[in-house]
Protein backbone atom coordinates (compact mmCIF):
# COMPACT_ATOMS: atom_id res chain seq x y z
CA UNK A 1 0.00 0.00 0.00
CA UNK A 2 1.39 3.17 -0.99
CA UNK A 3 0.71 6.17 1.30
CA UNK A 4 1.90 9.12 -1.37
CA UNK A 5 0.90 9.69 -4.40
CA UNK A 6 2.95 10.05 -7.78
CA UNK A 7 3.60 13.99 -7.14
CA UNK A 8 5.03 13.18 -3.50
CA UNK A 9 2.46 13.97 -1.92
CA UNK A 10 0.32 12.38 1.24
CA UNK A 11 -2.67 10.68 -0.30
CA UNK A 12 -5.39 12.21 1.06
CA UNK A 13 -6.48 9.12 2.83
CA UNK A 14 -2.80 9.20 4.51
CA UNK A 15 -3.95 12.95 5.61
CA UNK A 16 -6.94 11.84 7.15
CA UNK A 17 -5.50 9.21 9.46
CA UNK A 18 -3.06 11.88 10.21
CA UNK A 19 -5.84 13.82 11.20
CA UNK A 20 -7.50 11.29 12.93
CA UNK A 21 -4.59 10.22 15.05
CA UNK A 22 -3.60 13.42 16.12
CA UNK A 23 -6.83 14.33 17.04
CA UNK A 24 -7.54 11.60 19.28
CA UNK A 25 -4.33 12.56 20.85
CA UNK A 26 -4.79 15.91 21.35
CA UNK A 27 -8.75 14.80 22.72
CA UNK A 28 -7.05 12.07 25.05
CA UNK A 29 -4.59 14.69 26.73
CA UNK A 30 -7.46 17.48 27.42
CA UNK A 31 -9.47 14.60 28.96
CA UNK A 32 -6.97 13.43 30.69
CA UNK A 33 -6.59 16.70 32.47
CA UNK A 34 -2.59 16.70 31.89
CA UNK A 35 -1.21 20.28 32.62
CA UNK A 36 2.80 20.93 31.07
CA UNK A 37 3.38 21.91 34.89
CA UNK A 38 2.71 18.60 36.04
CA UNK A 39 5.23 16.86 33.74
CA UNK A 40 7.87 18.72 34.33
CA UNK A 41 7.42 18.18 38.13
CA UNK A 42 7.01 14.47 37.55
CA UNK A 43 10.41 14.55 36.38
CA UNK A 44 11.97 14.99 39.76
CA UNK A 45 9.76 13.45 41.82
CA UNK A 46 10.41 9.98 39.45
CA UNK A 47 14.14 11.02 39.94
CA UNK A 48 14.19 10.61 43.53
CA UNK A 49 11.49 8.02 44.03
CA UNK A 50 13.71 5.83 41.89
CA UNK A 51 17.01 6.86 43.56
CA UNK A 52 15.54 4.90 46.64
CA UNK A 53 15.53 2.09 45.34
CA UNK A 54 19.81 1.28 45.93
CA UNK A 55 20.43 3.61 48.41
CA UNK A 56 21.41 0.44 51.16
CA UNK A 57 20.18 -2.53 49.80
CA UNK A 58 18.93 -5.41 51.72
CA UNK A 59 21.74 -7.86 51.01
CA UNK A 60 20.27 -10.36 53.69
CA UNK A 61 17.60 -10.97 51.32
CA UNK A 62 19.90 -12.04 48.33
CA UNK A 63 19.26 -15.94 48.98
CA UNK A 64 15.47 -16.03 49.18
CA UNK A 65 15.70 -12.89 46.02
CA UNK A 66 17.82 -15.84 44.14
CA UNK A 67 15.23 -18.54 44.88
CA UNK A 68 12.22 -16.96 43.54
CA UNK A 69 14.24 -15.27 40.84
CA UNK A 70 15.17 -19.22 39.75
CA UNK A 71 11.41 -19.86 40.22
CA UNK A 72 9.88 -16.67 38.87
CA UNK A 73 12.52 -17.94 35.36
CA UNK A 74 11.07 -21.81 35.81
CA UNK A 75 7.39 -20.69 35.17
CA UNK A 76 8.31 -18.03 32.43
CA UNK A 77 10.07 -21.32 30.89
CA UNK A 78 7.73 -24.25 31.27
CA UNK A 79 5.21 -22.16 29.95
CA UNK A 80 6.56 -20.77 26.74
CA UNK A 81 8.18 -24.27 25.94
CA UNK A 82 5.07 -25.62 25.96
CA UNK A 83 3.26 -22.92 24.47
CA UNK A 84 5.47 -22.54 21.56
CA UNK A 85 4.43 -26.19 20.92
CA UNK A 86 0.80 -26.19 20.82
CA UNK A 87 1.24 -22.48 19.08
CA UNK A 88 3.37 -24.12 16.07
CA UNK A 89 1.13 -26.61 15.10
CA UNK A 90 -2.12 -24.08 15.74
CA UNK A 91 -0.63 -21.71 13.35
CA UNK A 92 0.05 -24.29 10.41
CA UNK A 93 -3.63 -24.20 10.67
CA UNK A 94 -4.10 -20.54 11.06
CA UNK A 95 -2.04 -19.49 8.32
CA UNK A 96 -3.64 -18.75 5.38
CA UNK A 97 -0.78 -20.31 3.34
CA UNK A 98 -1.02 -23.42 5.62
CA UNK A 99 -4.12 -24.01 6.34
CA UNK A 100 -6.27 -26.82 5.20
CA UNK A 101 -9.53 -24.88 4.64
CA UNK A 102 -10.34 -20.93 4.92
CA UNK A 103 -13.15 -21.71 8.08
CA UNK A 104 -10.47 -24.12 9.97
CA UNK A 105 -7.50 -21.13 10.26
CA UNK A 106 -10.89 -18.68 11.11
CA UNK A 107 -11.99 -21.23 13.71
CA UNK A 108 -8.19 -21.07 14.74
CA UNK A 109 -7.98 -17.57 15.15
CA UNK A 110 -11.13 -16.91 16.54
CA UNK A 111 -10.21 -19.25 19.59
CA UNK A 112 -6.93 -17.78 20.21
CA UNK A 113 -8.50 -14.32 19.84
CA UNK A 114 -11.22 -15.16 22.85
CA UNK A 115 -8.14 -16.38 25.23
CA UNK A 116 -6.06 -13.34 23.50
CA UNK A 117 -8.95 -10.73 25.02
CA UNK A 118 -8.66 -12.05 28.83
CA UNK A 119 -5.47 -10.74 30.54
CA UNK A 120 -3.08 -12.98 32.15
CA UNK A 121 -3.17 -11.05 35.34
CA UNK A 122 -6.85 -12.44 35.60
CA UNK A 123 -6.13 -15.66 34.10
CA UNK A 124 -4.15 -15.91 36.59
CA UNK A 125 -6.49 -14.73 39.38
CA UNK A 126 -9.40 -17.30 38.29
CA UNK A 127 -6.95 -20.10 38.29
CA UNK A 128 -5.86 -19.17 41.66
CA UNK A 129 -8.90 -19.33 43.23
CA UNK A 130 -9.77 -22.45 41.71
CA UNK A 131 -6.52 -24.36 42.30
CA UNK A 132 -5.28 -22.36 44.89
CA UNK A 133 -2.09 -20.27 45.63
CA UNK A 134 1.32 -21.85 43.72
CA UNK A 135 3.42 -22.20 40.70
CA UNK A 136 0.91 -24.17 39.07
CA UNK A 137 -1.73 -21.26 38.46
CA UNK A 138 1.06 -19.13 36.57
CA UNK A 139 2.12 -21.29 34.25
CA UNK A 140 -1.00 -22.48 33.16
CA UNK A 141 -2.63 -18.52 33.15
CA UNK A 142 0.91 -18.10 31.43
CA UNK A 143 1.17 -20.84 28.88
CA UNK A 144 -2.52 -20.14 27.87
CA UNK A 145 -1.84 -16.38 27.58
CA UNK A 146 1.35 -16.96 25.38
CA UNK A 147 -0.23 -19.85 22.91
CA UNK A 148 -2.85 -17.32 21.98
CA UNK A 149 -0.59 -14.89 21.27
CA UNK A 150 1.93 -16.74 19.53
CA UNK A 151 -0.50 -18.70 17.52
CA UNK A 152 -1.39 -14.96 15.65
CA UNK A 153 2.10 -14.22 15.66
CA UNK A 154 3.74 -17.73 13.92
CA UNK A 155 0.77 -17.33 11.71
CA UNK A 156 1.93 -13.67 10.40
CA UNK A 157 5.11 -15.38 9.76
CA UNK A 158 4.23 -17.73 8.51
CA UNK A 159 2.30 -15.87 6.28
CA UNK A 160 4.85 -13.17 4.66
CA UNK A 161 7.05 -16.10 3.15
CA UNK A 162 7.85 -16.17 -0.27
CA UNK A 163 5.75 -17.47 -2.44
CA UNK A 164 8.13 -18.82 -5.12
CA UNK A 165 9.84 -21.71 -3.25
CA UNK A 166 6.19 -22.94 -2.63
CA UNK A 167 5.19 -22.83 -5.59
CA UNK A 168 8.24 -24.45 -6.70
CA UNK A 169 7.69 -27.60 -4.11
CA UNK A 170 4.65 -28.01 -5.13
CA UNK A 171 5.43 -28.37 -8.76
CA UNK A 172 7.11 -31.80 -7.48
CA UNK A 173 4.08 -33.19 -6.90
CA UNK A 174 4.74 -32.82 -2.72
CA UNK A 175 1.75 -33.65 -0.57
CA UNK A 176 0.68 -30.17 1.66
CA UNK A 177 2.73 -31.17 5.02
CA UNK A 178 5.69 -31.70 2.70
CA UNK A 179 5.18 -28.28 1.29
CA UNK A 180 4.49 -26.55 4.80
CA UNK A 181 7.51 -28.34 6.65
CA UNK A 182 10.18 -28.04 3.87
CA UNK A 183 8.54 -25.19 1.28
CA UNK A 184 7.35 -22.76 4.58
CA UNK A 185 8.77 -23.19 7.78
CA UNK A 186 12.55 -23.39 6.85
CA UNK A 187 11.60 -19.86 5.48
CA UNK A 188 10.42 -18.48 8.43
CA UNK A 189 12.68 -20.35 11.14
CA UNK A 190 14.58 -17.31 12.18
CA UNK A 191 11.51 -14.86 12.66
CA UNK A 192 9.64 -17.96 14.57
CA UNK A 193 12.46 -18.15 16.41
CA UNK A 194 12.73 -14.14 17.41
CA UNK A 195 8.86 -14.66 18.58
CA UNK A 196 9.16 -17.31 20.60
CA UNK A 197 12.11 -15.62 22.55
CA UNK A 198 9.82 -12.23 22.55
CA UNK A 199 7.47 -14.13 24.18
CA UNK A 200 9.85 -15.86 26.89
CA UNK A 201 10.77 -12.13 27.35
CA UNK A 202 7.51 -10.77 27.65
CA UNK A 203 6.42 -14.29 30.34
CA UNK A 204 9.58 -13.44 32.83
CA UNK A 205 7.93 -9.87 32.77
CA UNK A 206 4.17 -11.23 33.26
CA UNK A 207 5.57 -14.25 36.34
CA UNK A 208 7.37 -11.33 38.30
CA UNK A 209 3.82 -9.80 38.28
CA UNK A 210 1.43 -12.71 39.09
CA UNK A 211 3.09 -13.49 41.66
CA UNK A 212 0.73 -10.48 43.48
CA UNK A 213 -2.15 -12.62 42.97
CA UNK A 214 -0.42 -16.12 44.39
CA UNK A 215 0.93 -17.76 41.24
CA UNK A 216 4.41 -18.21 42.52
CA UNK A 217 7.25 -17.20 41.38
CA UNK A 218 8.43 -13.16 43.05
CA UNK A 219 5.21 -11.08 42.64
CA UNK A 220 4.14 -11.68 46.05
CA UNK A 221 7.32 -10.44 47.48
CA UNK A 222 7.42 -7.50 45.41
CA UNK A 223 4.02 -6.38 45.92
CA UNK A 224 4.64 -6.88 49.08
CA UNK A 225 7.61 -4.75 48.72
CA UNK A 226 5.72 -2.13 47.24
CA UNK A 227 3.57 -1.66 49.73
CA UNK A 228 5.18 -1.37 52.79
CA UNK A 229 8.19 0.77 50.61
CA UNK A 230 10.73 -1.38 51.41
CA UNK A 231 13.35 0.12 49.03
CA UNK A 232 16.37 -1.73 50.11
CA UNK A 233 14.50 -5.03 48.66
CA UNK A 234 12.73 -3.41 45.83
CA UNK A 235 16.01 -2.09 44.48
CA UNK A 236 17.54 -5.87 43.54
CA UNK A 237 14.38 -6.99 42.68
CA UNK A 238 13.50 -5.12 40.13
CA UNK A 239 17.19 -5.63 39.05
CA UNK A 240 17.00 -9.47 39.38
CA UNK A 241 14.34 -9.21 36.77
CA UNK A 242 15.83 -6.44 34.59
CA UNK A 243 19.37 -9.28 34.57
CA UNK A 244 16.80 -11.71 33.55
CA UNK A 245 15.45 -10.42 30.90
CA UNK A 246 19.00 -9.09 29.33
CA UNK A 247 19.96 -12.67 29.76
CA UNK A 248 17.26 -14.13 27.51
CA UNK A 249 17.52 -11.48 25.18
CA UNK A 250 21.30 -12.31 24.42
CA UNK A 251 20.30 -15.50 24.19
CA UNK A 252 17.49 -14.49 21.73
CA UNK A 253 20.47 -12.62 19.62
CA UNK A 254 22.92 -15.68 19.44
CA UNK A 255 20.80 -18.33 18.57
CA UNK A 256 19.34 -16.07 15.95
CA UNK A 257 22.63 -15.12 15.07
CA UNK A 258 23.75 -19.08 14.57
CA UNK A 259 20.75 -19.81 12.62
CA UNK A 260 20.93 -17.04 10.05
């Protein structure tokens, strides 16, 4: 889609979405009731509300901050792992290039859009309440969350592929899982495999917050945390997450790096 025209000019459909955009932006910050004097105040404030935070940490708390760092990464794990697996084979269906039938990868999407629409913070709450307080809760609110979402997002890869080297398996007379595992997939293995580490990301993010709601892993402690302002503890655990997440993002880049 082309958003100028042949002078170099906006079209003017681009110009109205401009329009449109910027006036829901300028409506959202009147409603809001945002003053310019309150941001610039906010600045400092943030400054030395976050300065807090390693002033004197609470090194006594480094062994139990380890443990349910280890556990908090354990639930982000188990639960993209298996996600990724039940999100692979849902998006060979969902794909429009894959799929066996148009109302199948429809059917497909339309279920992993209805799990897609509930939050995993109350996922995660139901499940509690119904199994009770644990690990267990999290991964499942976790692994359900992340299947949805990766079964739209392995499907969009899937999707953008070229065309050309399917066509040309197919000319071979290959049967359609022949064509989708050797034609498709190789094609997309890098970008499936950026996803599925976004996602691991985006879980370790999601477990240190569940916790809150008793589905393991450090949420509990740092709401807790939060609430009574216990800086010297909220400090290295927000860092313990922030190491985390660095560490599964190099990961991400190497392993993309070795299969490119």
């Amino acid at each position: 889609m082309k958003f100028v025209s042949q002078s170099g000019y906006p079209k003017p459909a681009t110009l109205g979405v401009i329009t449109l955009v910027a006036a829901v932006l300028i409506s959202g910050w009147f409603s809001m009731h945002v003053t310019g004097s309150e941001v610039v105040h906010a600045g400092p404030l943030l400054i030395g509300f976050l300065a807090k935070f390693f002033v004197k940490p609470d090194w006594s708390y480094l062994p139990t901050l380890l443990m349910l760092t280890l556990e908090t990464f354990l639930i982000a794990f188990v639960a993209s792992v298996f996600a990724a697996v039940l999100a692979f084979f849902g998006a060979l269906f969902a794909a429009r290039n894959c799929t066996p039938h148009p109302a199948v990868g429809a059917a497909v999407r339309a279920a992993a859009g209805i799990v897609r629409a509930v939050p995993d913070l109350l996922l995660a709450l139901l499940l509690a309440s119904t199994l009770g307080l644990g690990d267990v809760p999290g991964v499942i609110a976790l692994f359900l969350a992340t299947a949805a979402y990766l079964v739209k997002a392995y499907a969009e890869v899937l999707e953008v592929v070229d065309g050309k080297a399917i066509e040309g398996i197919r000319s071979t007379g290959a049967d359609s899982a022949a064509i989708r595992m050797v034609g498709i997939v190789p094609q997309a293995r890098a970008d499936l495999i950026g996803v599925t580490f976004y996602a691991m990301d985006s879980n370790l993010r999601s477990a240190a917050i569940l916790g809150a709601v008793g589905a393991g892993g450090i949420g509990y402690d740092l709401a807790a945390a939060v609430r009574h302002f216990k800086f010297d503890r909220l400090g290295i655990m927000i860092l313990s997450v922030y190491l985390s997440v660095w560490a599964v993002d190099a990961l991400s880049n190497w392993v993309r790096g070795r299969v490119e």
